[in-house]
PDB file of N, CA and C in Angstrom:
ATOM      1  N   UNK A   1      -8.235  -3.382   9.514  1.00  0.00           N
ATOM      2  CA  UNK A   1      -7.488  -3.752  10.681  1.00  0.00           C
ATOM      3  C   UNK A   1      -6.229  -4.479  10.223  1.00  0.00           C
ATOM      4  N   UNK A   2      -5.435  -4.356  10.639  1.00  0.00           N
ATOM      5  CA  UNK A   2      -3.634  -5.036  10.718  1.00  0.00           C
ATOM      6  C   UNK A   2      -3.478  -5.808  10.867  1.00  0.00           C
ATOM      7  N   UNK A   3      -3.166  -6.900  11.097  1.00  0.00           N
ATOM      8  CA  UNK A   3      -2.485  -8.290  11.699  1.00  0.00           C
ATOM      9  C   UNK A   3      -1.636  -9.023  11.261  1.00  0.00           C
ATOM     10  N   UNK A   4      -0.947  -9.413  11.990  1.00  0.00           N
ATOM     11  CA  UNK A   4       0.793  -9.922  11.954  1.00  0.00           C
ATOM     12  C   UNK A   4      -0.005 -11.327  12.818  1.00  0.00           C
ATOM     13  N   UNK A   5       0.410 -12.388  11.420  1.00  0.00           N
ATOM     14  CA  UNK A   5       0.069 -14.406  12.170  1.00  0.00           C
ATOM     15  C   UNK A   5       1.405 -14.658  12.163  1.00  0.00           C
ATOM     16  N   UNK A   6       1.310 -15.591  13.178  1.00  0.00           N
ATOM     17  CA  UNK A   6       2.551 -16.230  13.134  1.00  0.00           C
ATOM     18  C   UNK A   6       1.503 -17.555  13.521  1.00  0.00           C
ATOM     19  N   UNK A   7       2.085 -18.417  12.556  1.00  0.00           N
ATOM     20  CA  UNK A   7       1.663 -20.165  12.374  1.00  0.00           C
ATOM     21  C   UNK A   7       2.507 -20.641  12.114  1.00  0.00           C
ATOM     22  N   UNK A   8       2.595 -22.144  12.727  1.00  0.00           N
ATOM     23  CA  UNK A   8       3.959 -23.115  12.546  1.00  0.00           C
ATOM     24  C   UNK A   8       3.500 -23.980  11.697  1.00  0.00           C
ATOM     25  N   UNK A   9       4.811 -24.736  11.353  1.00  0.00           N
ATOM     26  CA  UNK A   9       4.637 -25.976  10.597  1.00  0.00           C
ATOM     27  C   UNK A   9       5.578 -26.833  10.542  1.00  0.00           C
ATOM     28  N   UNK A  10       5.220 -28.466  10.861  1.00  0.00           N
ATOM     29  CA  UNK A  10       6.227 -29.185  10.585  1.00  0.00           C
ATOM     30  C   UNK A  10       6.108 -29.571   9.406  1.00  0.00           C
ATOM     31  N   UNK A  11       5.965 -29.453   7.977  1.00  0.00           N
ATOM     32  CA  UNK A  11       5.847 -29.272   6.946  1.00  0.00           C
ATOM     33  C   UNK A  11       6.827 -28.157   5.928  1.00  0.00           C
ATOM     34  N   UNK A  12       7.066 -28.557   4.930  1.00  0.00           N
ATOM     35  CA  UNK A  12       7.930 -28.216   4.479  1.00  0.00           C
ATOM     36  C   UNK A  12       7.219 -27.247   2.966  1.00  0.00           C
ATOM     37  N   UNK A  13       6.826 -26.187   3.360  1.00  0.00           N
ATOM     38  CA  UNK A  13       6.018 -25.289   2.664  1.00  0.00           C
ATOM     39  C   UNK A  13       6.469 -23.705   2.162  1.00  0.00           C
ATOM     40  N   UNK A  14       6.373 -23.328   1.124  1.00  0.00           N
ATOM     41  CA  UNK A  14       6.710 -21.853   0.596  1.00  0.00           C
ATOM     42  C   UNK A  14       5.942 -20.968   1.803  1.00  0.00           C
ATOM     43  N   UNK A  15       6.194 -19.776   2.287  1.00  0.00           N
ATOM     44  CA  UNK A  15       5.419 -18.771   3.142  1.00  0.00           C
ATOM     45  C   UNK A  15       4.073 -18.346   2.325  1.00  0.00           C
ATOM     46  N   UNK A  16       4.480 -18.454   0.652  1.00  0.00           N
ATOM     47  CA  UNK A  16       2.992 -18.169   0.274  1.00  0.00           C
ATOM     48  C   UNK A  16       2.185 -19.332  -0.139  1.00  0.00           C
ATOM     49  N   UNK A  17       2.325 -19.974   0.126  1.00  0.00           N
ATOM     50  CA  UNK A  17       0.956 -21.307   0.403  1.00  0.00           C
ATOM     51  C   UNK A  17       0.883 -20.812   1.413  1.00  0.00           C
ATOM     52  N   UNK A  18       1.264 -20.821   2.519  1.00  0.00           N
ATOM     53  CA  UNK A  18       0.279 -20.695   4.120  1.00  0.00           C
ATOM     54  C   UNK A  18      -0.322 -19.690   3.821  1.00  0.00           C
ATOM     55  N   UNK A  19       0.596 -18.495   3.171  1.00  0.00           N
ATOM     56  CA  UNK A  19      -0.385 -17.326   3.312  1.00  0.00           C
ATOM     57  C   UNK A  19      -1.620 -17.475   2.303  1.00  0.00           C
ATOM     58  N   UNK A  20      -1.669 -18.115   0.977  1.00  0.00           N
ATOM     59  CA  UNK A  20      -3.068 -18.331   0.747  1.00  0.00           C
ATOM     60  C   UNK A  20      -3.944 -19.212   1.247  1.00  0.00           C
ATOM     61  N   UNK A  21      -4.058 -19.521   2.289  1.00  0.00           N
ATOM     62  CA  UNK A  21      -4.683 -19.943   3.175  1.00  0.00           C
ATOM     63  C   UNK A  21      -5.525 -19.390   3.622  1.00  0.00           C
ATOM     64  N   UNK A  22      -5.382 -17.567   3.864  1.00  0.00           N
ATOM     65  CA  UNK A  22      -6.026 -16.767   4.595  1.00  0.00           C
ATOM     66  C   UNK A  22      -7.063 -15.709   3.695  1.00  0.00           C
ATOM     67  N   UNK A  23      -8.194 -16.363   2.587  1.00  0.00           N
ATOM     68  CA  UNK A  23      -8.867 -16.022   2.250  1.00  0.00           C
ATOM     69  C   UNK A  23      -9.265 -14.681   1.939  1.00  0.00           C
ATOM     70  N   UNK A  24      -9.257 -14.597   3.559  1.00  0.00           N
ATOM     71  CA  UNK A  24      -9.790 -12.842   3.717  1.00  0.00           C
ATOM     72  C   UNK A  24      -9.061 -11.619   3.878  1.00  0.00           C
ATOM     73  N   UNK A  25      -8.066 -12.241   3.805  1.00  0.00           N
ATOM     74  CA  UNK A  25      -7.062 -11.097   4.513  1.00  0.00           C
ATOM     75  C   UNK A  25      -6.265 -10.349   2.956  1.00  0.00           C
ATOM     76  N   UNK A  26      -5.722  -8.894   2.935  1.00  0.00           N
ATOM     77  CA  UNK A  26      -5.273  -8.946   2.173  1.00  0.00           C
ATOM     78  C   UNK A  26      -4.035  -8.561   2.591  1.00  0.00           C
ATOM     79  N   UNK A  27      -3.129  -9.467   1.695  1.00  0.00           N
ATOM     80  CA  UNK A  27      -1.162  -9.244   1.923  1.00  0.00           C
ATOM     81  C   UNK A  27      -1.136  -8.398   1.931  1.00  0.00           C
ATOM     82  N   UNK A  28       0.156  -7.427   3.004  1.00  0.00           N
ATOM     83  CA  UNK A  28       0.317  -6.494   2.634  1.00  0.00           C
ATOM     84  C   UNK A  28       1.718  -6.187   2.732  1.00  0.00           C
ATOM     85  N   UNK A  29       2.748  -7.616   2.989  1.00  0.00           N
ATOM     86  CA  UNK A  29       3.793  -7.725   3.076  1.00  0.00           C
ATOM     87  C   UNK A  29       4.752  -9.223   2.587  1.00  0.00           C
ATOM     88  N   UNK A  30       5.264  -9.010   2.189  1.00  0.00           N
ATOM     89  CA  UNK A  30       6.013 -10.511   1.707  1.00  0.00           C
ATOM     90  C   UNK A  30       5.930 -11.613   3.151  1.00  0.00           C
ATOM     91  N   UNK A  31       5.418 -12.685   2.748  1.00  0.00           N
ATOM     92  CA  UNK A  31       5.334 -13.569   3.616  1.00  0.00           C
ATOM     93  C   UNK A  31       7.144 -14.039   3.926  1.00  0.00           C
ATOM     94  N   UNK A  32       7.210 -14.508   4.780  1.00  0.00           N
ATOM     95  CA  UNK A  32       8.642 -15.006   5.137  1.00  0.00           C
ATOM     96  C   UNK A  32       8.272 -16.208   5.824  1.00  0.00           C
ATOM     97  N   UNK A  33       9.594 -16.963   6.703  1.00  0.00           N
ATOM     98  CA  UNK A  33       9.495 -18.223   6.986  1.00  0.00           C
ATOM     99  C   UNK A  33      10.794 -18.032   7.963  1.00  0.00           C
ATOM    100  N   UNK A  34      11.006 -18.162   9.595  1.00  0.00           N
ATOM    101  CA  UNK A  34      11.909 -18.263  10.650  1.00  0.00           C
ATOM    102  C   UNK A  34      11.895 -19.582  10.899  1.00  0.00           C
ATOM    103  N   UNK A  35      12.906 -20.293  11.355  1.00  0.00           N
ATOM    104  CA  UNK A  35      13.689 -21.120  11.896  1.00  0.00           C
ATOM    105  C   UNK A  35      13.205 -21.307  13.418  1.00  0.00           C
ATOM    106  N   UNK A  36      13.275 -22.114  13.811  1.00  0.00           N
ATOM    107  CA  UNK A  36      12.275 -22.622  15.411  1.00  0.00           C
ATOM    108  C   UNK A  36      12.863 -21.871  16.127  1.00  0.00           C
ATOM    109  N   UNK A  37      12.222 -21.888  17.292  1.00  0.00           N
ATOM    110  CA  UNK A  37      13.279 -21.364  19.092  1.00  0.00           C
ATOM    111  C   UNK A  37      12.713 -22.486  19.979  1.00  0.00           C
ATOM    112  N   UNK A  38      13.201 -22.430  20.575  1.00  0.00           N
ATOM    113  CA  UNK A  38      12.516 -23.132  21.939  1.00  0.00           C
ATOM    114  C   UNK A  38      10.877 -23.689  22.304  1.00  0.00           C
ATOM    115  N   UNK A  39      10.553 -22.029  22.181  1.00  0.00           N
ATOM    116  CA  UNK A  39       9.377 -21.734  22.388  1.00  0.00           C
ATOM    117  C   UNK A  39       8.392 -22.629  21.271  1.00  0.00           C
ATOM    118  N   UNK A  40       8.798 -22.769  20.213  1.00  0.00           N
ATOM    119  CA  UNK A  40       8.269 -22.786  18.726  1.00  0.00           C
ATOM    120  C   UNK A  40       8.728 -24.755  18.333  1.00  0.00           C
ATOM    121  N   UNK A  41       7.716 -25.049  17.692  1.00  0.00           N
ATOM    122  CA  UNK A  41       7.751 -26.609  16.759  1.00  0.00           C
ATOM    123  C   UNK A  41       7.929 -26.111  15.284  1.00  0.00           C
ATOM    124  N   UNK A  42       9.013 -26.650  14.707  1.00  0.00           N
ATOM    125  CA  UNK A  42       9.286 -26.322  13.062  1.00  0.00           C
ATOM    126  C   UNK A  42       9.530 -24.841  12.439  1.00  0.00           C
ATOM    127  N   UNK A  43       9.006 -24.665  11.492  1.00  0.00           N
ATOM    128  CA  UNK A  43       8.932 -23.591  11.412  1.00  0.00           C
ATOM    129  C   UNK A  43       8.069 -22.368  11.398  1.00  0.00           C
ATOM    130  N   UNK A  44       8.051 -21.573  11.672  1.00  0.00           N
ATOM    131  CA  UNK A  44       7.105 -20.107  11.752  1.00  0.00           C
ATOM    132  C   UNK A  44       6.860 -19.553  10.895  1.00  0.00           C
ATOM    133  N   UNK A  45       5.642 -19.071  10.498  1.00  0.00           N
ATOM    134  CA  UNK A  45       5.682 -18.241   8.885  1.00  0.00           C
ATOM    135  C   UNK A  45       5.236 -16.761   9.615  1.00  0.00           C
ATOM    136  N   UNK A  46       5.681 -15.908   9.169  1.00  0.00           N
ATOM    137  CA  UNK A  46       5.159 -14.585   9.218  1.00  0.00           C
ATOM    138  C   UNK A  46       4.152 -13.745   8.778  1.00  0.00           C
ATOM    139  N   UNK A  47       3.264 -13.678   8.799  1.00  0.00           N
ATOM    140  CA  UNK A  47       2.225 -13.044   7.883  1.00  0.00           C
ATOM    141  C   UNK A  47       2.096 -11.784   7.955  1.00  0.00           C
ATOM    142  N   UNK A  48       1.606 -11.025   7.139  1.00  0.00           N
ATOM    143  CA  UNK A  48       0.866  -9.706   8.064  1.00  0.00           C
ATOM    144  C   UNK A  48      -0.228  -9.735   6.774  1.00  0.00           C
ATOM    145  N   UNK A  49      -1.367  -9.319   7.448  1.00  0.00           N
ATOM    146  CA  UNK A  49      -2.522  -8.728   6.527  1.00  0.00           C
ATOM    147  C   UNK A  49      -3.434  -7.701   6.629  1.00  0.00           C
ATOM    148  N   UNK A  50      -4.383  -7.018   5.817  1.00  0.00           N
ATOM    149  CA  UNK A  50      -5.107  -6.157   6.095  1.00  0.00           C
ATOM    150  C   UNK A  50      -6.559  -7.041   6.087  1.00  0.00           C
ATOM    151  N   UNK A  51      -7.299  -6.808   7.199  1.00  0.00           N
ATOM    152  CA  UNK A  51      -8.742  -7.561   7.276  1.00  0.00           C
ATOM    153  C   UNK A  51      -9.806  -6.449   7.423  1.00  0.00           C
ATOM    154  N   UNK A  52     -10.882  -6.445   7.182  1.00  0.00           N
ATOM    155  CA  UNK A  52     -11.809  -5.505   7.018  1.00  0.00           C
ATOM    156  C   UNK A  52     -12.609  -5.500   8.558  1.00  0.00           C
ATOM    157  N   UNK A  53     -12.519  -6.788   8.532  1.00  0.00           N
ATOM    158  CA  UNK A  53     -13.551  -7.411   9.810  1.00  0.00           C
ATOM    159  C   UNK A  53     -12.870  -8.262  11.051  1.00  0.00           C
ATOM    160  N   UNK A  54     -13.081  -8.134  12.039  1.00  0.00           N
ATOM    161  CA  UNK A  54     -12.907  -9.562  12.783  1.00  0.00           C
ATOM    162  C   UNK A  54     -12.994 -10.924  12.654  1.00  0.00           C
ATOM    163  N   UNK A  55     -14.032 -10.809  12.204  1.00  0.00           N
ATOM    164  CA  UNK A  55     -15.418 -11.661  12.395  1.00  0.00           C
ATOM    165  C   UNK A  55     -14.323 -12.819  10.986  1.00  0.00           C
ATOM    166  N   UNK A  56     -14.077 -12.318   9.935  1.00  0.00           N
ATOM    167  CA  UNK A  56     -13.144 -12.694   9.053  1.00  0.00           C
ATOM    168  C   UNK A  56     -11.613 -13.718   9.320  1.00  0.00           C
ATOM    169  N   UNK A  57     -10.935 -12.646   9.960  1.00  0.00           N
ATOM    170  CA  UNK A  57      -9.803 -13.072  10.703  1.00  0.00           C
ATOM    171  C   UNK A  57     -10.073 -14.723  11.068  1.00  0.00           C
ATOM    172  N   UNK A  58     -10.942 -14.402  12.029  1.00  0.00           N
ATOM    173  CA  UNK A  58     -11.291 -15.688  13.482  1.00  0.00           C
ATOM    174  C   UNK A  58     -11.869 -16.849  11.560  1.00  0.00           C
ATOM    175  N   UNK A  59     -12.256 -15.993  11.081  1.00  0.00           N
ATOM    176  CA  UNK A  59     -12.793 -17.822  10.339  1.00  0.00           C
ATOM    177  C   UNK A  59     -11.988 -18.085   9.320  1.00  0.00           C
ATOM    178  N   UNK A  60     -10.804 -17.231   8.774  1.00  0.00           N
ATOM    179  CA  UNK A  60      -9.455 -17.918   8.038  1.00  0.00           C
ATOM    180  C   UNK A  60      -8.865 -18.670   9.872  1.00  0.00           C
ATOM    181  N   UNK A  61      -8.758 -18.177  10.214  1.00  0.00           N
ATOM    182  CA  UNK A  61      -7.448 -18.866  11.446  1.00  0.00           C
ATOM    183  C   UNK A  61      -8.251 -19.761  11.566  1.00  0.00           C
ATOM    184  N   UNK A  62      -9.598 -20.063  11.708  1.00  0.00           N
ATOM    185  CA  UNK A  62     -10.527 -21.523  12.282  1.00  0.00           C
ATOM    186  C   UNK A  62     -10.204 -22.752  10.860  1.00  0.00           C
ATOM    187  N   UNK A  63     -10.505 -22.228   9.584  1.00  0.00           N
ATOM    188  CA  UNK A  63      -9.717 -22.588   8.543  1.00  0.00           C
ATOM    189  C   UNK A  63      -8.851 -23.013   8.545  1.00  0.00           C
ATOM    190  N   UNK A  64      -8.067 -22.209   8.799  1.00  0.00           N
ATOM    191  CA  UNK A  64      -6.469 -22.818   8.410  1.00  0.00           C
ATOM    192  C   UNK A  64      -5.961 -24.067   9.667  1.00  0.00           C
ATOM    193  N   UNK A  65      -7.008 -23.275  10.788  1.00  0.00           N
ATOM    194  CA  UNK A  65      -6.287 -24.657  11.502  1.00  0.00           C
ATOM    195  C   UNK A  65      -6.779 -26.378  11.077  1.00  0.00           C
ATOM    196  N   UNK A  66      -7.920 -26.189  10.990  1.00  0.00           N
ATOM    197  CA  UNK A  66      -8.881 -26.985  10.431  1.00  0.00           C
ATOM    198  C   UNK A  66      -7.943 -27.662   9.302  1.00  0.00           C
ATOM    199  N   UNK A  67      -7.852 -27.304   8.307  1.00  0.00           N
ATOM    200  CA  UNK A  67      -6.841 -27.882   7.172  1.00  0.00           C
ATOM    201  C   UNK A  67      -5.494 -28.379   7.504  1.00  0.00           C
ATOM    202  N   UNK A  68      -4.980 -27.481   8.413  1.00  0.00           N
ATOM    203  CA  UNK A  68      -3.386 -28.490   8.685  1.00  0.00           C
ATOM    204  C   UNK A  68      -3.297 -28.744  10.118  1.00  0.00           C
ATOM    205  N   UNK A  69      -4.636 -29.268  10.413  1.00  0.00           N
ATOM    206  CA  UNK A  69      -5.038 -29.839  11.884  1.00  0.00           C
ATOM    207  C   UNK A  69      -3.701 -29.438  13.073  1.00  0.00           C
ATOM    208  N   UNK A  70      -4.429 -27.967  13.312  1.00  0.00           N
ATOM    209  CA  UNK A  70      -3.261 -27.633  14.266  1.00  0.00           C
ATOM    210  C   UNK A  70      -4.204 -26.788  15.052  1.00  0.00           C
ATOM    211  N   UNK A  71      -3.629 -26.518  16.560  1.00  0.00           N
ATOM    212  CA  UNK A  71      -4.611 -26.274  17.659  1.00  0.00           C
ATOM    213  C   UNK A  71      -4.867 -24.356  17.033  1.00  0.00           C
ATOM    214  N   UNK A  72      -4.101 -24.100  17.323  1.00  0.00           N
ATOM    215  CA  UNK A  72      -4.068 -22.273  17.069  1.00  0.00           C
ATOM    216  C   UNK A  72      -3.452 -22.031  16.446  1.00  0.00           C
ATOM    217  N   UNK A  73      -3.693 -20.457  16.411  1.00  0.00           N
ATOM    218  CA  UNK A  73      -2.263 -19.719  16.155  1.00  0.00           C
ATOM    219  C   UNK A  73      -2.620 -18.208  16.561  1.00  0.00           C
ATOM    220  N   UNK A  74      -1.242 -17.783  16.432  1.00  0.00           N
ATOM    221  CA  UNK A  74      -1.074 -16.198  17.607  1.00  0.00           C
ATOM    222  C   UNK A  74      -0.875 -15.019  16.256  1.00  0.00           C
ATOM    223  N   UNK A  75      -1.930 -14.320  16.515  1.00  0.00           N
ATOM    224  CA  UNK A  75      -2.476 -12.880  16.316  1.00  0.00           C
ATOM    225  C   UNK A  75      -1.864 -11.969  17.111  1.00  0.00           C
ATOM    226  N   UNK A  76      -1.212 -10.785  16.380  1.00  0.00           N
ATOM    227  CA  UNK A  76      -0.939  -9.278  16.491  1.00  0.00           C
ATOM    228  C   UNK A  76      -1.455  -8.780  16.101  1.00  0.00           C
ATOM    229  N   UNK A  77      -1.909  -7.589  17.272  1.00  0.00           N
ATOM    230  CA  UNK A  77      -2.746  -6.716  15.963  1.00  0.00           C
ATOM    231  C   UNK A  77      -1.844  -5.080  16.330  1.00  0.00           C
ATOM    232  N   UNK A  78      -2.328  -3.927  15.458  1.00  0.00           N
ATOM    233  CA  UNK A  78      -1.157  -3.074  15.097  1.00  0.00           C
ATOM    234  C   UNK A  78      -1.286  -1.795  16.324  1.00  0.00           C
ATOM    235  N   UNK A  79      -2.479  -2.174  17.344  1.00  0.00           N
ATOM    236  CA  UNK A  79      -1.657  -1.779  18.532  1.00  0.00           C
ATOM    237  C   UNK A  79      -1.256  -2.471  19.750  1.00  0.00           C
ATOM    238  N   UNK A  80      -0.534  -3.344  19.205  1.00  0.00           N
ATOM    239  CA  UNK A  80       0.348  -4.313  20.318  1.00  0.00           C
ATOM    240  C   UNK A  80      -0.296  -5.266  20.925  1.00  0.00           C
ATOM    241  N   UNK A  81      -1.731  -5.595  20.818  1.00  0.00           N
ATOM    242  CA  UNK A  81      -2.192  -6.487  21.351  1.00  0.00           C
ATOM    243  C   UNK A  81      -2.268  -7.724  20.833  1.00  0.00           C
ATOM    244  N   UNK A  82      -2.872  -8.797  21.442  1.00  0.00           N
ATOM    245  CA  UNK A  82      -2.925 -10.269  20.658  1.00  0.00           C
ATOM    246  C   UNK A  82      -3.548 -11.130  20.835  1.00  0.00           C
ATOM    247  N   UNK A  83      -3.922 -12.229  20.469  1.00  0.00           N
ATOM    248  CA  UNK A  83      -5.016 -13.063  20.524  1.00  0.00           C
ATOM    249  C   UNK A  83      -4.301 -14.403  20.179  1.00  0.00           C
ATOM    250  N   UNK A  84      -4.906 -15.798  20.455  1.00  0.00           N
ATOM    251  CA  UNK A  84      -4.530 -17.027  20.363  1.00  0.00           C
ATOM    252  C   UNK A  84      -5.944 -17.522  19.804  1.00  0.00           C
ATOM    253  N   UNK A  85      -6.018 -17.811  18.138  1.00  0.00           N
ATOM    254  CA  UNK A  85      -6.870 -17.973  17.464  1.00  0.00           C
ATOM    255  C   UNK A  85      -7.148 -19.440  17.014  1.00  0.00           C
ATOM    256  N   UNK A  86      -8.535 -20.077  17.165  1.00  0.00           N
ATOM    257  CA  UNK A  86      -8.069 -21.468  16.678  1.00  0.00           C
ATOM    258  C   UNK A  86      -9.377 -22.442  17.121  1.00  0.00           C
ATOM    259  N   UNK A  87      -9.462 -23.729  17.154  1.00  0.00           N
ATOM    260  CA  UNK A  87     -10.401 -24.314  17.465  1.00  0.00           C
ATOM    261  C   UNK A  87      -9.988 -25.048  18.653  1.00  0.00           C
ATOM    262  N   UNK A  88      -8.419 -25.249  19.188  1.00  0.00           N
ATOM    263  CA  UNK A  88      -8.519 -25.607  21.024  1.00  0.00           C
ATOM    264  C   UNK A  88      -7.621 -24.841  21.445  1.00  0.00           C
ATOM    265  N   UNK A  89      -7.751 -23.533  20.724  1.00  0.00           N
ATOM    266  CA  UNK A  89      -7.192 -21.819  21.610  1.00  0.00           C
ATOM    267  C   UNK A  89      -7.179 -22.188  23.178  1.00  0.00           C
ATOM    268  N   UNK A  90      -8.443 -22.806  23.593  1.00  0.00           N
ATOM    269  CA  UNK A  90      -8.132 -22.443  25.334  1.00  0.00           C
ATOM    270  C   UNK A  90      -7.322 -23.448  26.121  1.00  0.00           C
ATOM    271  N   UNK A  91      -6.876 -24.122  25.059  1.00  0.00           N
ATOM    272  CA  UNK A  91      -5.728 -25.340  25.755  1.00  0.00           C
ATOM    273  C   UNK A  91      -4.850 -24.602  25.397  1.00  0.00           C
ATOM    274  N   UNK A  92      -3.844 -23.746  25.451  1.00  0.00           N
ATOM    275  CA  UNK A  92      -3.229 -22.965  25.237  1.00  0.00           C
ATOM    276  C   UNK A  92      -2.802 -22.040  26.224  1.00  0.00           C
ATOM    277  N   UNK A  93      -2.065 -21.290  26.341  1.00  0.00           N
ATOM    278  CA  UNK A  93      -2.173 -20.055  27.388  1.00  0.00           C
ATOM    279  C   UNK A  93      -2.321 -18.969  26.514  1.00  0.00           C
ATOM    280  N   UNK A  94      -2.630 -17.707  27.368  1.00  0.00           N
ATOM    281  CA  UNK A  94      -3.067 -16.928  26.658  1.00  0.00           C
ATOM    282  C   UNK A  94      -1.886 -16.160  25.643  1.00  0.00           C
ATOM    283  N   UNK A  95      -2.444 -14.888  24.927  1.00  0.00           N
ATOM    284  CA  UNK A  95      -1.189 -14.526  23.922  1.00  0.00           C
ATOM    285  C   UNK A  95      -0.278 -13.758  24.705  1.00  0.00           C
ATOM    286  N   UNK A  96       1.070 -14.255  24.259  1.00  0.00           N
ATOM    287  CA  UNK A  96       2.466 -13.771  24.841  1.00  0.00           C
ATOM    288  C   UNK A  96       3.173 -13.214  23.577  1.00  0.00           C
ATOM    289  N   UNK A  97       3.336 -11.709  24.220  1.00  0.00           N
ATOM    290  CA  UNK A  97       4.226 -11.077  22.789  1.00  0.00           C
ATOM    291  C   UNK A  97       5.388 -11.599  22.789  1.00  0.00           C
ATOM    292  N   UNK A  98       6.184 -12.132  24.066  1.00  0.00           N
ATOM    293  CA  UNK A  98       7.530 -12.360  23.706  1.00  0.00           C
ATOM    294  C   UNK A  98       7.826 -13.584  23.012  1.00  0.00           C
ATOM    295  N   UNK A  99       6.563 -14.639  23.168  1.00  0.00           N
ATOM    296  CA  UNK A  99       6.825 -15.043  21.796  1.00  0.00           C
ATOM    297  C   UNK A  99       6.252 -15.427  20.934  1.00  0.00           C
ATOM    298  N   UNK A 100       5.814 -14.179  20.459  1.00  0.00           N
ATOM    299  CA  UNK A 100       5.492 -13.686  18.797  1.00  0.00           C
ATOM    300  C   UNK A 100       7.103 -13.612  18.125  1.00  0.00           C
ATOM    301  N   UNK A 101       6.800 -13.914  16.828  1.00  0.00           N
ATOM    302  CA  UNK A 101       7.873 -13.958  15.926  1.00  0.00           C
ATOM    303  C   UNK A 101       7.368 -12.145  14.927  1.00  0.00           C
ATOM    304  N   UNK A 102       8.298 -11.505  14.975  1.00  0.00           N
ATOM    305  CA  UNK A 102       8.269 -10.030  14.188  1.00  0.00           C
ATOM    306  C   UNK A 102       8.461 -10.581  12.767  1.00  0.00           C
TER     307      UNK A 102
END
């Protein structure tokens, strides 16, 4: 399965530290790093990975939030849909592509 993370940070970090973060997933694209919008706190890292499982996904993102104590983060997956992944996901609204970072 596909997936494109987008996770923020007010931290001042390479795109590949966050991305080894994600255990399970395997790179399948150069991590990058966008500049805030509105919508967004600090900065955004881009991910994309290949995951075998779901079940995977949900426990790097529970991970990663866990480690840089942050509520979620927003999942693409590669047919357009999305998810808000995390341990207080439902304080959140649900996932909005428009703003996902490409």
């Amino acid at each position: 399965m596909l997936v494109k993370v987008n996770c923020e940070s007010d931290r001042i970090e390479s795109p590949d530290a966050v991305a080894s973060l994600f255990a399970h997933g395997v790179m399948i694209a150069t991590p990058r790093a966008e500049s805030s919008t509105e919508a967004q706190n600090g900065t955004t890292y881009v991910l994309e990975f290949e995951y075998s499982n779901t079940k995977q996904l949900v426990d790097d993102a529970f991970s990663f939030c866990a480690l840089r104590q942050q509520d979620c983060i927003a999942v693409k997956f590669e047919d357009g849909t999305g998810a808000i992944l995390g341990p207080r996901a439902k304080a959140w609204e649900a996932f909005n592509p428009a703003y996902f970072v490409e």
